[in-house]
Protein backbone atom coordinates (compact mmCIF):
# COMPACT_ATOMS: atom_id res chain seq x y z
CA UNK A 1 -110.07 102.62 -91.15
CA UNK A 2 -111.84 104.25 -88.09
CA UNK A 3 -111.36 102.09 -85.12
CA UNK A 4 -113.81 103.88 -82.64
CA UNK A 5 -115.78 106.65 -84.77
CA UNK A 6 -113.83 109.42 -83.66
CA UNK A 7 -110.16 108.87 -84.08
CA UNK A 8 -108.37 107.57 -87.06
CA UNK A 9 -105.77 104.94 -87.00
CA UNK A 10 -102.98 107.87 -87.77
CA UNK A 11 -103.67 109.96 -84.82
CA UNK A 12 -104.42 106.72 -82.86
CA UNK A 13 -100.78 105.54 -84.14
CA UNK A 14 -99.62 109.03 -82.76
CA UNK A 15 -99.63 111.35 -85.85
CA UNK A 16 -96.67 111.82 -88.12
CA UNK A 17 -94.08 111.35 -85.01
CA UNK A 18 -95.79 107.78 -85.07
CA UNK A 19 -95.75 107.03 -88.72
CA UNK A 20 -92.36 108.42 -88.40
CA UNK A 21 -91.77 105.85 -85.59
CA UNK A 22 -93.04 102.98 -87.27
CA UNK A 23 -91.41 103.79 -91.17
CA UNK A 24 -87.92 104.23 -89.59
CA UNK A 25 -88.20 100.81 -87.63
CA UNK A 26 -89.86 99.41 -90.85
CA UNK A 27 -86.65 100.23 -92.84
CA UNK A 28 -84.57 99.31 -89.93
CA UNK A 29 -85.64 95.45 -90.22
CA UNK A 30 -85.16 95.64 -93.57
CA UNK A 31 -81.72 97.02 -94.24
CA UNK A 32 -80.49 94.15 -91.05
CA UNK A 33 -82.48 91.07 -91.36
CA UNK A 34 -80.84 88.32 -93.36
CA UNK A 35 -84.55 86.85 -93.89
CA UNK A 36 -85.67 89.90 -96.27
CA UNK A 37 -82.70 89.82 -98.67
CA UNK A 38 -84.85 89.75 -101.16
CA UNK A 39 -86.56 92.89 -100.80
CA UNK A 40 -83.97 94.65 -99.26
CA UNK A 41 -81.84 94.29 -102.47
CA UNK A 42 -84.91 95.77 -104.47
CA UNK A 43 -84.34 98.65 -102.88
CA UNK A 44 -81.47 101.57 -103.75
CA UNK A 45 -78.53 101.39 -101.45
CA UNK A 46 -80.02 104.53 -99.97
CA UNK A 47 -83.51 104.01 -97.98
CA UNK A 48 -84.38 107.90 -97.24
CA UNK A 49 -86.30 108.55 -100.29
CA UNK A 50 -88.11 104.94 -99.83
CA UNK A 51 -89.06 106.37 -96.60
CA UNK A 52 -89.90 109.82 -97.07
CA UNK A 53 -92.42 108.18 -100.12
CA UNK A 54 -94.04 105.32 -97.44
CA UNK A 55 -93.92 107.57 -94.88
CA UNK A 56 -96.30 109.89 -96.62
CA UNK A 57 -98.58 107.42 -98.27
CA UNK A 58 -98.71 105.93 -95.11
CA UNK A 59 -99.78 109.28 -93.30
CA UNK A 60 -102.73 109.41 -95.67
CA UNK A 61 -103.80 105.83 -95.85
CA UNK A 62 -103.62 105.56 -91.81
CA UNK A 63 -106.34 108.52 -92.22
CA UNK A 64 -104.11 111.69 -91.55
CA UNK A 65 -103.12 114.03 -93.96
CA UNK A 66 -102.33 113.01 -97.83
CA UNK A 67 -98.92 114.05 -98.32
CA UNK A 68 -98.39 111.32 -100.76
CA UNK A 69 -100.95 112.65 -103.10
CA UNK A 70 -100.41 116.39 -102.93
CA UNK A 71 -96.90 115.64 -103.87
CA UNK A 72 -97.17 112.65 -106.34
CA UNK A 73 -100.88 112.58 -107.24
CA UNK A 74 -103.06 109.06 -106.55
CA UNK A 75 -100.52 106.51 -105.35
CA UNK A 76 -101.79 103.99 -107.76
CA UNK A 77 -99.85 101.45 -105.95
CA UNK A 78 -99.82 98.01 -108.42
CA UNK A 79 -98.73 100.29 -111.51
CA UNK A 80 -95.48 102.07 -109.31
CA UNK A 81 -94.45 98.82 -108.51
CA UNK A 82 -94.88 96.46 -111.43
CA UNK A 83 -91.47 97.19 -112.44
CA UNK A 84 -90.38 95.25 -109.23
CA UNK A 85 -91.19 90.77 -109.28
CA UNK A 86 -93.31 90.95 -106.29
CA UNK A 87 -94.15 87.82 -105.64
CA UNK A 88 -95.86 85.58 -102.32
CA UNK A 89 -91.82 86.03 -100.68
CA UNK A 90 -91.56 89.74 -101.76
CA UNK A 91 -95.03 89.94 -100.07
CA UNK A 92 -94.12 87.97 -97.02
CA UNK A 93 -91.04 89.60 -96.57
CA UNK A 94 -92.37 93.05 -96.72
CA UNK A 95 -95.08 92.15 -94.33
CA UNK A 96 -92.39 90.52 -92.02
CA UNK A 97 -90.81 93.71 -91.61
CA UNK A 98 -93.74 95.45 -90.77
CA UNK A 99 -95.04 92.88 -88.64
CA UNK A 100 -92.24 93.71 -86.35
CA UNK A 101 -92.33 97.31 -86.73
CA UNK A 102 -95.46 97.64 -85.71
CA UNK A 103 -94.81 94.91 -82.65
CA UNK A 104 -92.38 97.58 -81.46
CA UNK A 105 -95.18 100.24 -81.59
CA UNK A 106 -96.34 101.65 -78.68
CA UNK A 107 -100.04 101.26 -79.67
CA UNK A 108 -103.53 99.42 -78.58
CA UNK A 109 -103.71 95.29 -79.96
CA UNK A 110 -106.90 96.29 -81.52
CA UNK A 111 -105.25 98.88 -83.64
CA UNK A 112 -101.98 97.09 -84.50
CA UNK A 113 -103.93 94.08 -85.68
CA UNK A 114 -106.59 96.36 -87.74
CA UNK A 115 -103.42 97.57 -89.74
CA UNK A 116 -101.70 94.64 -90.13
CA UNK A 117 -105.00 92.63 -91.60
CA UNK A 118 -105.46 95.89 -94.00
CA UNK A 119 -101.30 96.16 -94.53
CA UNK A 120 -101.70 92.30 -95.68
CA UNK A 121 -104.38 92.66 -98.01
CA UNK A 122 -102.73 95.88 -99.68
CA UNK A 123 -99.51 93.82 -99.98
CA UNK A 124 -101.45 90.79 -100.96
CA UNK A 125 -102.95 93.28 -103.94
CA UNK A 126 -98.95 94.24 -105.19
CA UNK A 127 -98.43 90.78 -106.25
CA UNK A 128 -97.88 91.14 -109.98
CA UNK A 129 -96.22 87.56 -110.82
């Protein structure tokens, strides 16, 4: 994802203090909202290693540096998470509360809907029933 040849979309997003920005309101909508229940209750009562884990694949998938797999090798996404029913609302939900994370981001239209289009098809791809 290289918006404009020269920057990535993780220093565009403003480096790890943004991807720190944008997990933290991520997990905010989705330990509050009523709407993402569903999800939320996938989830262990405790959200800091879900967020330490998405904030570093996210740091590496956004084009910055891949924490994710110097710590837990490729991220192999569908096979961590086919314990979990992911279905169209597990999807939906998920993308809900990024959709409104990133709404709260402090970054160019062009960029926020670039990651939300690849963010759907990634969560699109985790549907495993």
């Amino acid at each position: 994802m290289n918006l404009d040849n020269q920057s990535t979309p993780f220093e565009l997003i403003g480096g790890k203090k943004g991807v720190q920005n944008l997990v933290e309101r991520f997990y905010f909508h989705m330990d509050t909202l009523p709407e993402v229940t569903t999800i939320r209750l996938m989830h262990s009562e405790n959200l800091d290693t879900a967020k330490l884990k998405l904030f570093k694949f996210l740091c590496g998938w956004l084009g910055g540096p891949d924490l994710y797999i110097q710590e837990y090798g490729h991220p192999r996404l569908r096979r961590r998470h086919l314990p979990f029913k992911i279905g169209g609302k597990e999807r939906d939900q998920w993308l809900f509360c990024m959709d409104k994370a990133l709404a709260e981001m402090p970054i160019d239209e062009q960029l926020s809907t670039h990651v939300r289009q690849a963010l759907s098809q990634l969560a699109t791809h985790m549907i495993n029933s």
